[in-house]
Protein backbone atom coordinates (compact mmCIF):
# COMPACT_ATOMS: atom_id res chain seq x y z
CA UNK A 1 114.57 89.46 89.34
CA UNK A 2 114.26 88.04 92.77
CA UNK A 3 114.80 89.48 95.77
CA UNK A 4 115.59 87.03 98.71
CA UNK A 5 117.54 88.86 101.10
CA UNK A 6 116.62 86.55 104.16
CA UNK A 7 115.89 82.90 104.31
CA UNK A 8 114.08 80.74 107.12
CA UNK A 9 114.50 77.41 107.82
CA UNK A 10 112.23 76.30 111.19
CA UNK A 11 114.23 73.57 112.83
CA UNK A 12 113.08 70.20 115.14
CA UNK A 13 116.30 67.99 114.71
CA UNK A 14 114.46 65.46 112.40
CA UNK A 15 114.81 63.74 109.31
CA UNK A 16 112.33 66.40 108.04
CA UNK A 17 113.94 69.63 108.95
CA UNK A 18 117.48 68.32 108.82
CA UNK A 19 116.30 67.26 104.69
CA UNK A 20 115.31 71.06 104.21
CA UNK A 21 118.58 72.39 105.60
CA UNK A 22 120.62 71.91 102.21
CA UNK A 23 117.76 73.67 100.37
CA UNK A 24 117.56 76.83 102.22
CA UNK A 25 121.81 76.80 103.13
CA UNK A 26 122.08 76.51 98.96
CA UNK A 27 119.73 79.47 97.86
CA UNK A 28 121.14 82.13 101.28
CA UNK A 29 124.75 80.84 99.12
CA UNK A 30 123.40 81.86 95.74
CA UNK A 31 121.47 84.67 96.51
CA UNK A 32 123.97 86.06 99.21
CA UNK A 33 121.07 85.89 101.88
CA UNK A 34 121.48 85.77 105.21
CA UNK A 35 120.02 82.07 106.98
CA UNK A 36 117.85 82.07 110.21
CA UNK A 37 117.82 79.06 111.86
CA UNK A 38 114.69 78.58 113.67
CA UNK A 39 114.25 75.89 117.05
CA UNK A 40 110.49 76.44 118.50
CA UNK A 41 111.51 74.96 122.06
CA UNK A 42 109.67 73.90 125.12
CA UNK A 43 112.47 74.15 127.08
CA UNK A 44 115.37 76.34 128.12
CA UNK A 45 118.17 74.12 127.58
CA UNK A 46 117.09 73.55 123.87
CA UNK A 47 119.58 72.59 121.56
CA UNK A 48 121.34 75.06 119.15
CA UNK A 49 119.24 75.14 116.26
CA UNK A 50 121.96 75.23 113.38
CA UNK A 51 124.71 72.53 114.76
CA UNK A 52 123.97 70.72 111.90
CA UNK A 53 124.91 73.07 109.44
CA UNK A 54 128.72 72.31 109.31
CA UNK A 55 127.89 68.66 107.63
CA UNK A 56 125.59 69.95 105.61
CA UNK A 57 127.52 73.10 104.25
CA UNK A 58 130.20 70.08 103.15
CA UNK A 59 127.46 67.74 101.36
CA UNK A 60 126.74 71.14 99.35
CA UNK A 61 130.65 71.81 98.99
CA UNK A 62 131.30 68.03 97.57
CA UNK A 63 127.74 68.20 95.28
CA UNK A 64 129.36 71.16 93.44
CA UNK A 65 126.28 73.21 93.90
CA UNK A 66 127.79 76.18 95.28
CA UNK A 67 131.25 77.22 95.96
CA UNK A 68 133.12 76.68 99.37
CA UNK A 69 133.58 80.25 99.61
CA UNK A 70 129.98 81.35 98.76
CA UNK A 71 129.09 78.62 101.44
CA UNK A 72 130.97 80.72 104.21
CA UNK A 73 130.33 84.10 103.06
CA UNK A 74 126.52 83.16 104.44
CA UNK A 75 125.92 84.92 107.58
CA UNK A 76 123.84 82.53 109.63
CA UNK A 77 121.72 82.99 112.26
CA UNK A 78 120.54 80.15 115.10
CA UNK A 79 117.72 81.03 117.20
CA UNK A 80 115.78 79.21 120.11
CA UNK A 81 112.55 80.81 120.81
CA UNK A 82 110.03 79.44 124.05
CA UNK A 83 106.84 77.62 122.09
CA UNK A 84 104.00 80.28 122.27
CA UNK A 85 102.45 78.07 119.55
CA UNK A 86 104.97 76.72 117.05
CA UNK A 87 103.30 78.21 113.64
CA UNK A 88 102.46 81.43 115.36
CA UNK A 89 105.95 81.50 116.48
CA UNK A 90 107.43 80.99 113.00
CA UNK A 91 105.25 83.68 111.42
CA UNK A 92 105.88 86.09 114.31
CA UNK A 93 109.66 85.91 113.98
CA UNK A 94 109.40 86.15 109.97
CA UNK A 95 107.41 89.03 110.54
CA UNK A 96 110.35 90.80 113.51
CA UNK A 97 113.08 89.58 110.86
CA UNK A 98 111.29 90.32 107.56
CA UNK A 99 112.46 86.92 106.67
CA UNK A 100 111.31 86.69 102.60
CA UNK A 101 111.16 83.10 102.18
CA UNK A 102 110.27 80.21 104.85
CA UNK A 103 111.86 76.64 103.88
CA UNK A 104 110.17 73.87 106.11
CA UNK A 105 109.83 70.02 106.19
CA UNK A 106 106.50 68.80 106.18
CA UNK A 107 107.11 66.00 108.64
CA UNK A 108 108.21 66.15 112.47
CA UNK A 109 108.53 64.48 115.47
CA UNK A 110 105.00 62.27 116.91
CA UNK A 111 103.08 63.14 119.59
CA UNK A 112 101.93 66.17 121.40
CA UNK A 113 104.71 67.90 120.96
CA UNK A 114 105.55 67.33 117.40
CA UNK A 115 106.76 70.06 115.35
CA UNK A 116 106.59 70.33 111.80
CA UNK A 117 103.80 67.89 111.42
CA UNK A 118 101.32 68.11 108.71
CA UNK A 119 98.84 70.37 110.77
CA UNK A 120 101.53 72.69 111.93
CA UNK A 121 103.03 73.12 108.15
CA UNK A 122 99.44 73.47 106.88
CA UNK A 123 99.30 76.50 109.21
CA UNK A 124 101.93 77.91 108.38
CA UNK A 125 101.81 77.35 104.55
CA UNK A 126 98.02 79.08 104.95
CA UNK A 127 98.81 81.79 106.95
CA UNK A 128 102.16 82.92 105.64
CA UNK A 129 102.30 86.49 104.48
CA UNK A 130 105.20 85.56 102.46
CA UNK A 131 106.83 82.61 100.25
CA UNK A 132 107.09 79.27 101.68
CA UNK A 133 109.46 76.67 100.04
CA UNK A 134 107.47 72.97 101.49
CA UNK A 135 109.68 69.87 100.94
CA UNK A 136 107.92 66.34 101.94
CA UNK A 137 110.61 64.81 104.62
CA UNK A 138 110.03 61.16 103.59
CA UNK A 139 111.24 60.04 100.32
CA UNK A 140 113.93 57.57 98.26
CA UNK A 141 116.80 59.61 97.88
CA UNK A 142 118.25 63.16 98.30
CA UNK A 143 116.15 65.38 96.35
CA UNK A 144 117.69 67.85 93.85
CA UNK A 145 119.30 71.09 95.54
CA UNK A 146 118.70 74.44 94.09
CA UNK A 147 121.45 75.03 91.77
CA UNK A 148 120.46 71.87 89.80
CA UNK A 149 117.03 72.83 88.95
CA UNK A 150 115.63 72.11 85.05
CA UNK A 151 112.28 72.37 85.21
CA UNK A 152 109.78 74.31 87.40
CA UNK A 153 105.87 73.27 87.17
CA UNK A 154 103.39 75.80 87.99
CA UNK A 155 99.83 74.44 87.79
CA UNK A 156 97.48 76.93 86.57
CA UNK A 157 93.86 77.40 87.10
CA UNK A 158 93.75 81.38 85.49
CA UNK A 159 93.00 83.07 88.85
CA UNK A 160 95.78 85.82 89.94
CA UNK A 161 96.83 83.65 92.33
CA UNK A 162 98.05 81.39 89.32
CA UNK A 163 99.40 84.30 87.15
CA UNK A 164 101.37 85.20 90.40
CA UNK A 165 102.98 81.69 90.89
CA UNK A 166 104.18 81.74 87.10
CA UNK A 167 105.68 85.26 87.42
CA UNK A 168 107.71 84.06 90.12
CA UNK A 169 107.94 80.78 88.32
CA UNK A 170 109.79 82.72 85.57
CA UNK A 171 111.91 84.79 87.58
CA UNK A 172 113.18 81.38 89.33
CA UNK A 173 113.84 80.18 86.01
CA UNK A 174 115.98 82.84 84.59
CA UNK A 175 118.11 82.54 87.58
CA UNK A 176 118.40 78.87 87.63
CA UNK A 177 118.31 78.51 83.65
CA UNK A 178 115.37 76.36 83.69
CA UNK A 179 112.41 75.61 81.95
CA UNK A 180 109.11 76.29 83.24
CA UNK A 181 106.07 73.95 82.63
CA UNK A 182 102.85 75.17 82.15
CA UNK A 183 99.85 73.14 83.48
CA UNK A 184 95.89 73.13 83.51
CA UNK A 185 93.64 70.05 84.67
CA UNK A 186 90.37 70.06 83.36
CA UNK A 187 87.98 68.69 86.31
CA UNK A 188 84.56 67.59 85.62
CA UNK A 189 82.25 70.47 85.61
CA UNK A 190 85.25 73.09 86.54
CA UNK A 191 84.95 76.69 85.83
CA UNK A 192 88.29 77.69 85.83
CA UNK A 193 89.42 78.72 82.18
CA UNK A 194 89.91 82.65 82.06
CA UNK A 195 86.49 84.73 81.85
CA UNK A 196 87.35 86.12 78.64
CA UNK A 197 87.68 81.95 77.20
CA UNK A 198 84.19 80.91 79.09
CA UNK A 199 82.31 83.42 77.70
CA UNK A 200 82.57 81.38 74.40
CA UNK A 201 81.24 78.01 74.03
CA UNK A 202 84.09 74.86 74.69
CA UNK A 203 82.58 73.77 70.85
CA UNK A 204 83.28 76.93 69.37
CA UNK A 205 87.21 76.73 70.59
CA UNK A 206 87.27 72.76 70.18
CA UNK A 207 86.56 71.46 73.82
CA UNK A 208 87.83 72.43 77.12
CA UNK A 209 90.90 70.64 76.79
CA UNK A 210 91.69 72.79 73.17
CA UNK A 211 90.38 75.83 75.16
CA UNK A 212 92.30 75.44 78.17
CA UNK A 213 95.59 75.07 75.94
CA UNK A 214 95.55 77.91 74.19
CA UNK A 215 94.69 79.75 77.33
CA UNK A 216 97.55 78.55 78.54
CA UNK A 217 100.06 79.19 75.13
CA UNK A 218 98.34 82.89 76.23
CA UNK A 219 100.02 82.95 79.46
CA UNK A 220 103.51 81.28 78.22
CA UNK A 221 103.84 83.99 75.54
CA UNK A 222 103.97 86.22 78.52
CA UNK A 223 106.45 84.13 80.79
CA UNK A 224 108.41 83.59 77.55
CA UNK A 225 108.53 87.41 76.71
CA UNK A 226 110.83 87.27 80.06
CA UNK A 227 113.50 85.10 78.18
CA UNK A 228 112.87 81.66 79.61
CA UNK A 229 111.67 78.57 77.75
CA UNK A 230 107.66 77.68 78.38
CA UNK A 231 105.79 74.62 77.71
CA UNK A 232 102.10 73.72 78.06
CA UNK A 233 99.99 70.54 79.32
CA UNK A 234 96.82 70.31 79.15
CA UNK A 235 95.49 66.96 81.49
CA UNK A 236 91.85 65.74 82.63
CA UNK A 237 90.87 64.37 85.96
CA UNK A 238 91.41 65.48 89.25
CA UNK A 239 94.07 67.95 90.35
CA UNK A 240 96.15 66.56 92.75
CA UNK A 241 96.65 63.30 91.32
CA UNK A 242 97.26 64.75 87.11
CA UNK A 243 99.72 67.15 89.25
CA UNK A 244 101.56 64.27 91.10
CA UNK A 245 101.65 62.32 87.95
CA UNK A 246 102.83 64.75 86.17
CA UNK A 247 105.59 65.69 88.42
CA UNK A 248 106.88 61.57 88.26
CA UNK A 249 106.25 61.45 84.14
CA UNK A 250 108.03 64.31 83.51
CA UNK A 251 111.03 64.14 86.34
CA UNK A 252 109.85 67.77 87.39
CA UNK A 253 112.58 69.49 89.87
CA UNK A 254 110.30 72.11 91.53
CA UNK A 255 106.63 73.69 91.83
CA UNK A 256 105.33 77.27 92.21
CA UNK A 257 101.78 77.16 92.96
CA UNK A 258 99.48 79.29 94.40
CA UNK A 259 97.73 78.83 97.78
CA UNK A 260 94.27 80.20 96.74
CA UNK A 261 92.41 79.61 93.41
CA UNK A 262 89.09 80.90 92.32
CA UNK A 263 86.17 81.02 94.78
CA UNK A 264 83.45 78.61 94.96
CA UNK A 265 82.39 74.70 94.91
CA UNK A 266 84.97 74.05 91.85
CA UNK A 267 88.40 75.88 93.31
CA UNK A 268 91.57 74.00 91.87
CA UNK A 269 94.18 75.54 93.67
CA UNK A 270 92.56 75.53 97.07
CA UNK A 271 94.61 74.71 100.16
CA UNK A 272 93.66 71.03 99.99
CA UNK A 273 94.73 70.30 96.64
CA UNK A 274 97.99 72.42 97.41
CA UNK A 275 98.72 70.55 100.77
CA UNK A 276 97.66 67.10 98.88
CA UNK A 277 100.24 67.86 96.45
CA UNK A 278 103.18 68.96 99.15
CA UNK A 279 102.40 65.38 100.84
CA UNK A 280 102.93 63.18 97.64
CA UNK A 281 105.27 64.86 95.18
CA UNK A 282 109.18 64.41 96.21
CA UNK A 283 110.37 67.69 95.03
CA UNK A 284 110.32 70.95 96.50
CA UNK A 285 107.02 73.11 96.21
CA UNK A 286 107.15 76.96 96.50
CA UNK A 287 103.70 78.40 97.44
CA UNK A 288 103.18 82.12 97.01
CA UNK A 289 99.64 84.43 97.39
CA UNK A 290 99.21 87.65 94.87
CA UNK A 291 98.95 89.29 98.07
CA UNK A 292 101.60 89.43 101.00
CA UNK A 293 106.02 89.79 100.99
CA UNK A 294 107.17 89.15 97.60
CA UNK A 295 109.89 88.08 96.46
CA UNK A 296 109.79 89.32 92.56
CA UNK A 297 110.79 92.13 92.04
CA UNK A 298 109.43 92.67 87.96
CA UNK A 299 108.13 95.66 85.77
CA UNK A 300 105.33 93.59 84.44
């Protein structure tokens, strides 16, 4: 099951944090979580940090996602802190508040000061000892709020980091009755099936594509075995764009992914191809680590 007893949301007052509000104010409703609030100022008189959760707890209350009185049975949190360095900041209070899952926009404000800009979300997405929920603050439309979630991608490149992000994939699912997609791009010259699949030839087990997929079917019998539906996709090309792709084809409501595939020249899940896919998908993208806070809690 999961285990979110604490939610983050770091806070600038922009389009981009005030779009990740509804996410993180939905999930500390359905999980009975308590919010944080987060304002990294450079000032005294800052602002308060969560003045914009009143219109935002009634956009959830009219969308039907959660229930008016789940809404205010959240305790919530808004906190101010002096800018030290705003992703060493963020990290340092998740660490003082065991927070167990960071929700941030991936866009801030321009200029020297600027907040949750690219570099500063990078950061904190690399460094983070714990989940973080990304969400791209530019896009058409409100994206989907949790509670409304059908189907959860995790792309899959067979390292631990992987296996991790579908474990947690799966335990998202069964509490948000969705379907969890399965997916594998074959790159040029990759070495990313499992060990136990490369050590026979690709023309013994039909190609890489044939080998990938049942690789994959492999995994899903395991997800599955947890009691939620799993599909596999097998695509070819290069990650980040067969993920983004995918994600439009297939009207995908949320990724798990990892932040760290297998070492070498021919990583798939490396930082870049994570952070390339946080800039250009519209949906929210959960990025855990095999190591660090969970926040599964599952006899495997």
């Amino acid at each position: 099951m999961l285990v979110i007893d604490r939610i983050l949301v770091p806070h600038d007052f922009t389009p981009a944090s005030v779009r990740v509000l509804p996410h993180g104010l939905a999930l500390a409703a359905r999980m009975e979580a308590r919010f944080y609030v987060l304002h990294v100022a450079d000032r005294s008189d800052a602002p308060y940090p969560a003045r914009a959760l009143p219109a935002v707890r009634e956009r959830l209350q009219q969308a039907g996602v959660v229930s008016e009185e789940a809404l205010r049975a959240v305790p919530i949190e808004g906190v101010s802190r002096k800018d030290g360095g705003v992703a060493e900041t963020i990290h340092r209070f998740a660490r003082e508040e065991e927070i167990d899952l960071i929700a941030l926009g991936t866009r801030g404000r321009k200029g020297a000061r600027r907040f949750l800009t690219g570099s500063v979300a990078e950061t904190v997405i690399r460094r983070a000892e714990r989940p973080v929920l990304a969400l791209r603050g530019e896009g058409a439309g409100a994206p989907p709020v949790p509670g409304t979630l059908d189907r959860i991608l995790v792309p899959v490149d067979f390292s631990e980091d992987a296996r991790e992000a579908g474990r947690v994939a799966a335990e998202w699912a069964r509490f948000f009755d969705a379907q969890v997609d399965l997916l594998h791009v074959v790159t040029g010259g990759s070495a990313s099936l499992p060990d136990q699949a490369s050590s026979v030839s690709d023309e013994e087990h039909g190609g890489p594509e044939k080998t990938a997929r049942r690789a994959l079917a492999a995994m899903g019998r395991g997800l599955g075995a947890l009691g939620v539906p799993v599909a596999v996709h097998v695509r070819t090309g290069a990650a980040a764009p067969r993920i983004t792709e995918f994600v439009e084809a297939e009207e995908t409501d949320a990724i798990v992914m990892s932040t760290q595939g297998r070492a070498g020249l021919e990583r798939f899940l490396l930082g870049s191809v994570t952070e390339a896919v946080i800039r250009h998908v519209p949906c929210p993208v959960l990025t855990v680590r095999s190591y660090g806070r969970s926040i599964r809690a599952l006899a495997d």
